[in-house]
C-alpha atoms as a PDB file:
ATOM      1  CA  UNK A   1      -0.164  -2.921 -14.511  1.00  0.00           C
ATOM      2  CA  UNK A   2       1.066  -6.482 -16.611  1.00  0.00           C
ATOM      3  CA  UNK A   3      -0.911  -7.712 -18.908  1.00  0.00           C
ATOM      4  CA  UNK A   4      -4.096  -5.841 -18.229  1.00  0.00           C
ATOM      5  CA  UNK A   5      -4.312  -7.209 -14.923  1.00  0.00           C
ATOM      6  CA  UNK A   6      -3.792  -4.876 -11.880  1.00  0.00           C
ATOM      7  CA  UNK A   7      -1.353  -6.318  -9.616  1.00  0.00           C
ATOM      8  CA  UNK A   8      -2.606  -6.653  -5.800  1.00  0.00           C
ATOM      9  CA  UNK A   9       0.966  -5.683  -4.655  1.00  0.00           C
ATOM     10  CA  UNK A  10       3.619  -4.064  -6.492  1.00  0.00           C
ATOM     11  CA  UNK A  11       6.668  -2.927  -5.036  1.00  0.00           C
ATOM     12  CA  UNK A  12       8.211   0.394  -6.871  1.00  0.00           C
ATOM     13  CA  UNK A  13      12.485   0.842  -6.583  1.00  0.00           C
ATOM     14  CA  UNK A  14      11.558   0.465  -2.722  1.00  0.00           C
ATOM     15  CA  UNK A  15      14.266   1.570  -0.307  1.00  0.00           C
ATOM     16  CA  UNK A  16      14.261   0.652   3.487  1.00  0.00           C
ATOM     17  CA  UNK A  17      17.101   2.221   5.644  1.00  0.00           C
ATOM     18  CA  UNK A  18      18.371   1.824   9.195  1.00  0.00           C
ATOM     19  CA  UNK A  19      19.904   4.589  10.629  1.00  0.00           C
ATOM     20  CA  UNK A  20      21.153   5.794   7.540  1.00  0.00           C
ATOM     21  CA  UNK A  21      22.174   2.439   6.247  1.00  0.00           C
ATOM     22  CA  UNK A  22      20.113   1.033   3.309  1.00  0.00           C
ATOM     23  CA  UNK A  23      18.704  -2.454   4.340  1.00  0.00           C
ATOM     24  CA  UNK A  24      17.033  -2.277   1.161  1.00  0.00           C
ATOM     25  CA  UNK A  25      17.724  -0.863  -1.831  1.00  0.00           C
ATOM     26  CA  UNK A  26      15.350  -0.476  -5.719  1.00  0.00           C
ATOM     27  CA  UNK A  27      13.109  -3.085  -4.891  1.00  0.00           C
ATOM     28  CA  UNK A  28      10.532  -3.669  -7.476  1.00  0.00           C
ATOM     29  CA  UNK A  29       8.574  -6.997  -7.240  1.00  0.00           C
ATOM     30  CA  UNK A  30       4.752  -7.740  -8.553  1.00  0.00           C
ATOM     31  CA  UNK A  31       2.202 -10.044  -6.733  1.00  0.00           C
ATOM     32  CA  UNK A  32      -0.951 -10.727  -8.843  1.00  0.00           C
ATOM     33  CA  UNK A  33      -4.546 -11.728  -7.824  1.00  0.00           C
ATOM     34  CA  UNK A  34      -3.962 -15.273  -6.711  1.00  0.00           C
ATOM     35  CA  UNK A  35      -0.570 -16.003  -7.032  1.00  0.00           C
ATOM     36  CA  UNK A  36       1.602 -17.829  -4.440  1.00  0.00           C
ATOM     37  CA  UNK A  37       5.299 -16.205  -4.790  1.00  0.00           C
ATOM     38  CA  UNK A  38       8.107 -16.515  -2.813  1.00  0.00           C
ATOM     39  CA  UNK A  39      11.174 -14.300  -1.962  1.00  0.00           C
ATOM     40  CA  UNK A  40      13.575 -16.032  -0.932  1.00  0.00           C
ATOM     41  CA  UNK A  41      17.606 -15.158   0.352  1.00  0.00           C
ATOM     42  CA  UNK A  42      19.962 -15.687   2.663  1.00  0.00           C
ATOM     43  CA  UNK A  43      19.866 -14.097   6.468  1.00  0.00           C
ATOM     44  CA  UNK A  44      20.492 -10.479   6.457  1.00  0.00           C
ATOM     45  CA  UNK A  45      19.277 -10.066   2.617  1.00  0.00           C
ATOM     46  CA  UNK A  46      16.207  -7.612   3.705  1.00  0.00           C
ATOM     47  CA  UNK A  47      13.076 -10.072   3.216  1.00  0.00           C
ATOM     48  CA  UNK A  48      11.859  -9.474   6.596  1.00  0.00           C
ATOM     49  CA  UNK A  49      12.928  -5.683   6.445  1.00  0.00           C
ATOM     50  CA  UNK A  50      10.598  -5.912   3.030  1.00  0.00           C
ATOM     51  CA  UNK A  51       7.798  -7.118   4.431  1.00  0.00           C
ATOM     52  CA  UNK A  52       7.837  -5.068   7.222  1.00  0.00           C
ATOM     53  CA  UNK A  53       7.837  -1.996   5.233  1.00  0.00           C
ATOM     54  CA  UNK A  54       4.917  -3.347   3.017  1.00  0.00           C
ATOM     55  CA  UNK A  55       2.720  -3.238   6.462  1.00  0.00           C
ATOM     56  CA  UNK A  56       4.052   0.088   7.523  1.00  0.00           C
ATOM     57  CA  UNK A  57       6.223  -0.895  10.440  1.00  0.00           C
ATOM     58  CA  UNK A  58       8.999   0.340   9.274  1.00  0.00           C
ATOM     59  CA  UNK A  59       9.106   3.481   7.189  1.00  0.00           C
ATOM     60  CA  UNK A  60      10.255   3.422   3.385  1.00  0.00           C
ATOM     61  CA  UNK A  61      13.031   5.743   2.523  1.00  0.00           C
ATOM     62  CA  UNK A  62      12.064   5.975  -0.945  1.00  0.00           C
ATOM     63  CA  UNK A  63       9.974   4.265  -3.857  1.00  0.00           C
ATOM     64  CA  UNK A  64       6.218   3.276  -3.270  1.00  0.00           C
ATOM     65  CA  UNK A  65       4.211   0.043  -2.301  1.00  0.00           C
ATOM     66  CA  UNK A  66       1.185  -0.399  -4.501  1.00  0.00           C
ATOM     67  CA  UNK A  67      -1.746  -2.131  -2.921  1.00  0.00           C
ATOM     68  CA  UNK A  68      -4.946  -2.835  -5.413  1.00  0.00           C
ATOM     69  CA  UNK A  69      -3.196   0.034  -7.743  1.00  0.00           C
ATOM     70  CA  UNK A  70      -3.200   2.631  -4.560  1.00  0.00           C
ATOM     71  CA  UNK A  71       0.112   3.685  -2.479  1.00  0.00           C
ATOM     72  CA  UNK A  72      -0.079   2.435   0.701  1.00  0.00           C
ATOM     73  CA  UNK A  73       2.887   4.105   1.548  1.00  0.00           C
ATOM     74  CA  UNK A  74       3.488   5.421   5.201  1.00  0.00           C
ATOM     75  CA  UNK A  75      -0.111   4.098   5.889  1.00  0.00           C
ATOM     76  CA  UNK A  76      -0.607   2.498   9.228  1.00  0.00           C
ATOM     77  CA  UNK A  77      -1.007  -0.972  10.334  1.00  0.00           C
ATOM     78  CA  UNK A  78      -4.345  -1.046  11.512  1.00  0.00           C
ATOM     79  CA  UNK A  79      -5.742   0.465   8.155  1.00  0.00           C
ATOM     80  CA  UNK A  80      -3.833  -1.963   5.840  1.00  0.00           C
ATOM     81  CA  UNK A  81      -5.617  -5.306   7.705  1.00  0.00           C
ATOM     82  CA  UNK A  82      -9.146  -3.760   7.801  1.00  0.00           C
ATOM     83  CA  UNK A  83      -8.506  -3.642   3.601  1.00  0.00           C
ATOM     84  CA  UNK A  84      -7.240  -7.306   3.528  1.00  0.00           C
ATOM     85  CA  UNK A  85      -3.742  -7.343   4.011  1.00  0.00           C
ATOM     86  CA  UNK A  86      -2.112  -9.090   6.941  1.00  0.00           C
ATOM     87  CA  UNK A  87       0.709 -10.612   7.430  1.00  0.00           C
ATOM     88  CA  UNK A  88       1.843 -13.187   9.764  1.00  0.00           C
ATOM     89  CA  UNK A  89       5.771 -12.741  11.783  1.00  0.00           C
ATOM     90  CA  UNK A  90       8.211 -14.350  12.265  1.00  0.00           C
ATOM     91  CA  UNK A  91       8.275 -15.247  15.340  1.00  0.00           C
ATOM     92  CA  UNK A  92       4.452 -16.092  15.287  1.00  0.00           C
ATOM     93  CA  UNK A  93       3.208 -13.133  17.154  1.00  0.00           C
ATOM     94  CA  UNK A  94       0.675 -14.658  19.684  1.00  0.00           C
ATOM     95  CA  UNK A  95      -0.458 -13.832  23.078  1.00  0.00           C
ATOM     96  CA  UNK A  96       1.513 -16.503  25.434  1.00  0.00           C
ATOM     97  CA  UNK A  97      -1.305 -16.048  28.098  1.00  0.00           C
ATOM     98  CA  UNK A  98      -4.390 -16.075  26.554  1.00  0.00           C
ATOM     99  CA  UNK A  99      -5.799 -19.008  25.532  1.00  0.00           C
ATOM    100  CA  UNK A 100      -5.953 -20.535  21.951  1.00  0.00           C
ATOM    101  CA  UNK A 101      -9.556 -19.450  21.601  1.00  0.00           C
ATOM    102  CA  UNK A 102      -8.740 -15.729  22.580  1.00  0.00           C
ATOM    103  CA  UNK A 103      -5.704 -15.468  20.131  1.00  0.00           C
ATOM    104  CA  UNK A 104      -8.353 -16.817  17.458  1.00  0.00           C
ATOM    105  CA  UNK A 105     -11.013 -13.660  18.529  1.00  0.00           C
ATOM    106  CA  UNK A 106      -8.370 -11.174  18.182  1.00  0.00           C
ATOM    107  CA  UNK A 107      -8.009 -11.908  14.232  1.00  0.00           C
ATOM    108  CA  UNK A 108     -11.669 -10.819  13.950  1.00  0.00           C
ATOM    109  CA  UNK A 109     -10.985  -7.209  15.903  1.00  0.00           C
ATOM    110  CA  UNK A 110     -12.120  -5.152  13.088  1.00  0.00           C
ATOM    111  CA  UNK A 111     -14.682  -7.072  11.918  1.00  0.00           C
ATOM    112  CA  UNK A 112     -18.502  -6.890  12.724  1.00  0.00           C
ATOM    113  CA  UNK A 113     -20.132 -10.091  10.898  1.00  0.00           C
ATOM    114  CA  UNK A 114     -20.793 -12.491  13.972  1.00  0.00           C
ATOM    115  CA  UNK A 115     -21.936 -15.137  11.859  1.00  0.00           C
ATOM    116  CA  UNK A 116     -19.276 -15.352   9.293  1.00  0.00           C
ATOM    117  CA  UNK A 117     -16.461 -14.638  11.950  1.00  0.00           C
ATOM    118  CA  UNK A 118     -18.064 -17.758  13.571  1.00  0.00           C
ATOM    119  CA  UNK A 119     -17.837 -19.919  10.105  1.00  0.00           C
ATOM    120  CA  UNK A 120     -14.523 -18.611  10.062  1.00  0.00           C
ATOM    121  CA  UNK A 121     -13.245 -19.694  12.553  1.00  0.00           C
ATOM    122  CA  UNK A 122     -14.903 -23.141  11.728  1.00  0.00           C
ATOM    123  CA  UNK A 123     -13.217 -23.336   9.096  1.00  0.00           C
ATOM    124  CA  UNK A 124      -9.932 -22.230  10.413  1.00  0.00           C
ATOM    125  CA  UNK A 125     -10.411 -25.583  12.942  1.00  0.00           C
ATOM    126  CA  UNK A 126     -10.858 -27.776  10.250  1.00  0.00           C
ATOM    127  CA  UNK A 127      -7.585 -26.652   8.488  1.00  0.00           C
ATOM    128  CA  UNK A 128      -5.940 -27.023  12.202  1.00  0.00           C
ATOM    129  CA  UNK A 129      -7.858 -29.753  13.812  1.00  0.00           C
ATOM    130  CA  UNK A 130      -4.675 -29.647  17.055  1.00  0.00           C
ATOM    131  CA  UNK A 131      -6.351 -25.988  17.602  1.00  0.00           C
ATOM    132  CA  UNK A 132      -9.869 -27.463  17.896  1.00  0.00           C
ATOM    133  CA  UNK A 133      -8.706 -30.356  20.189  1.00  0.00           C
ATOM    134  CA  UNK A 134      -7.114 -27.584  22.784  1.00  0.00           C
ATOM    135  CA  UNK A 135      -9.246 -24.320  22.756  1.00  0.00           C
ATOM    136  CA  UNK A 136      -9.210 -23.646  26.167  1.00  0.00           C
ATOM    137  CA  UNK A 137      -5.260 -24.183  26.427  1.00  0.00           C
ATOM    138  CA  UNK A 138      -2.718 -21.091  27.135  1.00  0.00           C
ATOM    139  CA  UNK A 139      -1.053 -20.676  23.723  1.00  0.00           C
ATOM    140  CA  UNK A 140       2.330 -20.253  25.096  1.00  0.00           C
ATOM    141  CA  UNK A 141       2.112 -23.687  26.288  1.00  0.00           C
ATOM    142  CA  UNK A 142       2.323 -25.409  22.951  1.00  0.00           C
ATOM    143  CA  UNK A 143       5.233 -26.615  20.563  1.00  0.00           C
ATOM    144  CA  UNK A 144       6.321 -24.123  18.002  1.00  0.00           C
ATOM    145  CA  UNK A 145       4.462 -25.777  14.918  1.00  0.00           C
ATOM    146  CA  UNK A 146       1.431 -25.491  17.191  1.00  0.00           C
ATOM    147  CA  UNK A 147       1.967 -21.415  17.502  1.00  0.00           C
ATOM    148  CA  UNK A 148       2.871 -21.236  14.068  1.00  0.00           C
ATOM    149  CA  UNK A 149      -0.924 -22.933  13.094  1.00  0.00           C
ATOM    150  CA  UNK A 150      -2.356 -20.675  15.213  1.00  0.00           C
ATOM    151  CA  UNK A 151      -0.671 -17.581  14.043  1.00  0.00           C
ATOM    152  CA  UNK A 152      -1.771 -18.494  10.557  1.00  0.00           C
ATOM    153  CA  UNK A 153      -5.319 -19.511  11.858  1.00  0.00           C
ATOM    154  CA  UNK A 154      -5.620 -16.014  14.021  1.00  0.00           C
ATOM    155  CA  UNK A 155      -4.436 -14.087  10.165  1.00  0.00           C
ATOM    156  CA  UNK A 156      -7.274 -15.960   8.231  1.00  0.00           C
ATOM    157  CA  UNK A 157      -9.817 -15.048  10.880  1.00  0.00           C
ATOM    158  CA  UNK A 158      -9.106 -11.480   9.494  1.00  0.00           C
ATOM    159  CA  UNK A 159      -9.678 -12.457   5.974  1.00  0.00           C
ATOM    160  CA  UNK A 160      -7.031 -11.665   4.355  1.00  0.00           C
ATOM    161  CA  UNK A 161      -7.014 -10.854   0.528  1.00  0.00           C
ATOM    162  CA  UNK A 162      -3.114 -10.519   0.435  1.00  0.00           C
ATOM    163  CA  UNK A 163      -1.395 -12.822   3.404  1.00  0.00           C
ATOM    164  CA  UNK A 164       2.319 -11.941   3.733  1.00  0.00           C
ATOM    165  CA  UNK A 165       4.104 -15.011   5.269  1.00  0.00           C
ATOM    166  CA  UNK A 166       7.643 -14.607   7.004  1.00  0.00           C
ATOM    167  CA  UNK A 167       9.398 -17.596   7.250  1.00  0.00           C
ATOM    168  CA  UNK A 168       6.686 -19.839   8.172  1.00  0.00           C
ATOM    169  CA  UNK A 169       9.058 -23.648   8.683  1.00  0.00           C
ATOM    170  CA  UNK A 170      11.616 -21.256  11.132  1.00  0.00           C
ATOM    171  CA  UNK A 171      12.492 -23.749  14.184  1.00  0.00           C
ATOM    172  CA  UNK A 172      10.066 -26.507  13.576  1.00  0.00           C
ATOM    173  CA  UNK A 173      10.912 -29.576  13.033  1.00  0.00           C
ATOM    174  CA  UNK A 174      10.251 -31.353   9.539  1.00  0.00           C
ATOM    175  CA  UNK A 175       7.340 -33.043  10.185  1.00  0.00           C
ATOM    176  CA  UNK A 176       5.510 -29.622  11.188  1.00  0.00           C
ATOM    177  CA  UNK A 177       7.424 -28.075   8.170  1.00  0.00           C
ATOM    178  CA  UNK A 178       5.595 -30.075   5.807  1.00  0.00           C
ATOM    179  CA  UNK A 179       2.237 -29.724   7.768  1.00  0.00           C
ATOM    180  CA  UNK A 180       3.206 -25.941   7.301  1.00  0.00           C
ATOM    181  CA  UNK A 181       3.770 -25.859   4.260  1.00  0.00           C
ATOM    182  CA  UNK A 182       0.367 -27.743   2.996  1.00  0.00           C
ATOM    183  CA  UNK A 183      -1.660 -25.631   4.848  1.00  0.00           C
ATOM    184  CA  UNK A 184       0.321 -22.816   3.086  1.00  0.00           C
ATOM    185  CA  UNK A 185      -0.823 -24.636  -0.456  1.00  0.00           C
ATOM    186  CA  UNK A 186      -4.539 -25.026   0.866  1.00  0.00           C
ATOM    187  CA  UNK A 187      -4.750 -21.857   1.737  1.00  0.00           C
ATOM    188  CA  UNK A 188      -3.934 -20.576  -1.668  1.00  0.00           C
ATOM    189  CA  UNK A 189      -5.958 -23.297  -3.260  1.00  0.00           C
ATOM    190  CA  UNK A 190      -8.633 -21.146  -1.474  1.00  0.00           C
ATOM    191  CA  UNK A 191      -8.321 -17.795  -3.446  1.00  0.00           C
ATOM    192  CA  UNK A 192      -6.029 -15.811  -1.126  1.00  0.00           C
ATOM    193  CA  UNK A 193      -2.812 -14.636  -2.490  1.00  0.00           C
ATOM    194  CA  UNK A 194       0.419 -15.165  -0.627  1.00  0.00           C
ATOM    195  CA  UNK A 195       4.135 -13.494  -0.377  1.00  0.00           C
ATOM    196  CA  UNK A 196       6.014 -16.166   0.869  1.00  0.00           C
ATOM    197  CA  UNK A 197       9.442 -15.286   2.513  1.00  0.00           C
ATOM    198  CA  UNK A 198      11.532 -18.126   3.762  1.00  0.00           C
ATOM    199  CA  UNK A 199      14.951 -19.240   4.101  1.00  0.00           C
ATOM    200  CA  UNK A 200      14.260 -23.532   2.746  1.00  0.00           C
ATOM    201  CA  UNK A 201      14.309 -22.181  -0.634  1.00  0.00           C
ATOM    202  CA  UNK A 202      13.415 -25.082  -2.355  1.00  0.00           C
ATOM    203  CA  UNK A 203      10.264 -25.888  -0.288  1.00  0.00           C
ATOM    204  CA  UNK A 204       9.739 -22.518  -1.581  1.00  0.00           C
ATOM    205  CA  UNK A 205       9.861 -22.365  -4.511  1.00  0.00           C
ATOM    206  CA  UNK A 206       8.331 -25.838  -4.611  1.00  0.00           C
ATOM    207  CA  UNK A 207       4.973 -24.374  -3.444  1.00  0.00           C
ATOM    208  CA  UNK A 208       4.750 -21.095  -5.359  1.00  0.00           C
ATOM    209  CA  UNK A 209       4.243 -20.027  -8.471  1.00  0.00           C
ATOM    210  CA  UNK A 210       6.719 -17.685  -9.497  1.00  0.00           C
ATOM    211  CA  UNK A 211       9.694 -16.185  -7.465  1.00  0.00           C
ATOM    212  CA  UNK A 212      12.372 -13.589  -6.376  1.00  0.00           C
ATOM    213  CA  UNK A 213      15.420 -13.859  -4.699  1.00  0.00           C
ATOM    214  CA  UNK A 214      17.283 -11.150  -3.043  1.00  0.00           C
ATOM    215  CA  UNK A 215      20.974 -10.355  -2.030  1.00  0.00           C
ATOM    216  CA  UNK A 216      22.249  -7.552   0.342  1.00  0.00           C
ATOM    217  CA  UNK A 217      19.164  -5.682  -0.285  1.00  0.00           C
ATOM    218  CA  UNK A 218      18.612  -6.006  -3.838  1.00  0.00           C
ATOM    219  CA  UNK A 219      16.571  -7.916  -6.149  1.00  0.00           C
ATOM    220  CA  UNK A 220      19.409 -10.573  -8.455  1.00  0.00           C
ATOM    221  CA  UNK A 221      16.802 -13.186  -9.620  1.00  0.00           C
ATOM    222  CA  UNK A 222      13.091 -13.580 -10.646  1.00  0.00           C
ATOM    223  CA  UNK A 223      11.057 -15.709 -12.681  1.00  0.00           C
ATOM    224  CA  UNK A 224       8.657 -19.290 -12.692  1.00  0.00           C
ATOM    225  CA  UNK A 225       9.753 -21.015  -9.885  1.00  0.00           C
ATOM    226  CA  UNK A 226      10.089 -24.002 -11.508  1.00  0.00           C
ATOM    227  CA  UNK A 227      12.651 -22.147 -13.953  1.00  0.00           C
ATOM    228  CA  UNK A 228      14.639 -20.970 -10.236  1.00  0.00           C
ATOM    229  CA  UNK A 229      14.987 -24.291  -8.992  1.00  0.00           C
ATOM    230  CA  UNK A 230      17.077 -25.143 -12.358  1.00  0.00           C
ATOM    231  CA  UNK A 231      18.677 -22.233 -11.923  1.00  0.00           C
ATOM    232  CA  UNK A 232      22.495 -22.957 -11.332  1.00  0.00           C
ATOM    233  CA  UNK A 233      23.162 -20.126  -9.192  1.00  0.00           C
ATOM    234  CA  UNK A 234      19.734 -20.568  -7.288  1.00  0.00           C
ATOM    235  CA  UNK A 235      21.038 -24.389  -6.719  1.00  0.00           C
ATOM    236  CA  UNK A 236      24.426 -23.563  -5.668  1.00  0.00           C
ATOM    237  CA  UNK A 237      23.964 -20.613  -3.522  1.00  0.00           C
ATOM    238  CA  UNK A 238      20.278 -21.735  -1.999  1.00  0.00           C
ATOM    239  CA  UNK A 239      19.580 -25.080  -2.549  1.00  0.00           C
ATOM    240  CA  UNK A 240      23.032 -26.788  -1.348  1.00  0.00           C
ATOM    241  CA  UNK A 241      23.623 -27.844  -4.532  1.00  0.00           C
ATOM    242  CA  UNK A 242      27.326 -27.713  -5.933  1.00  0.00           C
ATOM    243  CA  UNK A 243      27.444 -25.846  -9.422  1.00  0.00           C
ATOM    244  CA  UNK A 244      28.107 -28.210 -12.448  1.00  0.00           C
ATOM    245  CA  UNK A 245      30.156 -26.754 -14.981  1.00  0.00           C
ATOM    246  CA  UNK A 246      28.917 -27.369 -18.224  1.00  0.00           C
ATOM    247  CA  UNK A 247      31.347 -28.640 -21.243  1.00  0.00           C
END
């Protein structure tokens, strides 16, 4: 607990290994009630692995993941969406062959409130008007910013309190990044909180409030995110920004 205020995720000296081989290693990271924070890295520093382990597809080696002040770990998938936290892959996740509609439905599997799924999802077409215009259409059909709305519009059919984000912009081109990523800030304008992961650090840490940034497993930097982006290892090392030396 910070501050009197019970974090919604906290991360506890979290280890994830592979075959023996620590992918991560001590993580310890806090996500509040309505913040927007990003961890950010290069490939191969364990974000993904991180996330992963937060929803229980892969298992922890050591530590504990705090959800609402409980340990979820080692608790299964399926339990950790029906309490509000769902996270959306990389690589999107949808169902090539059904069609946009049907992905939409299956955010809504363990719910029971017709009406509000239906204003849901409503509201969810407003956000992503493109989804709207092409219900009927076989998802795999459509560009990769299109399956990348409709990933995020299938995870806030299953209203999410805590929406874990992996690498949202991956592949798309910049227009769709930026469509991405204000979606990404209406969404949190909205009440949910967000763990960002992504690789375009400074769009990052441009839309979140606070951040983290991991190397080879472990946790190097944290703090406001606009402190990070002054940060002159953070602009060197992430933002392709040469390191000034000072004097």
């Amino acid at each position: 607990m910070t501050g009197g205020i019970t974090p919604l995720l906290e991360l506890r000296e979290l280890d994830v290994a592979y075959g023996g081989i620590k992918a991560v290693r001590g993580l310890s990271l806090v996500v509040n009630p309505g913040e927007l924070v990003c961890l950010i890295g290069a490939n191969g520093a364990g974000k993904s692995t991180t996330l992963r382990a937060i929803c229980g597809l892969v298992p922890h080696a050591g530590g504990d993941i705090l959800y609402d002040g409980r340990s979820i770990a080692g608790a299964p998938s399926y339990m950790l969406v029906r309490q509000g936290l769902v996270m959306v892959p990389e690589g999107r996740g949808i169902f090539g062959q059904l069609t946009i509609e049907e992905n939409l439905a299956m955010g809504a599997y363990s719910r029971r409130d017709t009406e509000q799924i239906a204003r849901d999802t409503e509201h969810v077409l407003e956000i992503f008007p493109r989804l709207k215009e092409r219900l009927k259409q076989s998802a795999g059909t459509m560009s990769g910013g299109e399956q990348q709305m409709l990933a995020m519009g299938r995870a806030m059919i299953s209203r999410p309190r805590l929406l874990l984000l992996d690498e949202p912009s991956m592949g798309l081109a910049p227009i769709m990044v930026d469509k991405i990523f204000e979606v990404v800030r209406t969404i949190a304008d909205e009440g949910v909180t967000i763990l960002l992961i992504e690789q375009n650090a400074r769009l990052a840490l441009e839309a979140s409030h606070r951040g983290y940034v991991m190397e080879s497993g472990r946790m190097i930097l944290e703090g406001q995110s606009a402190q990070l982006l002054d940060d002159p290892k953070v602009r060197a090392s992430y933002l392709g920004e040469e390191e000034i030396e000072q004097g």
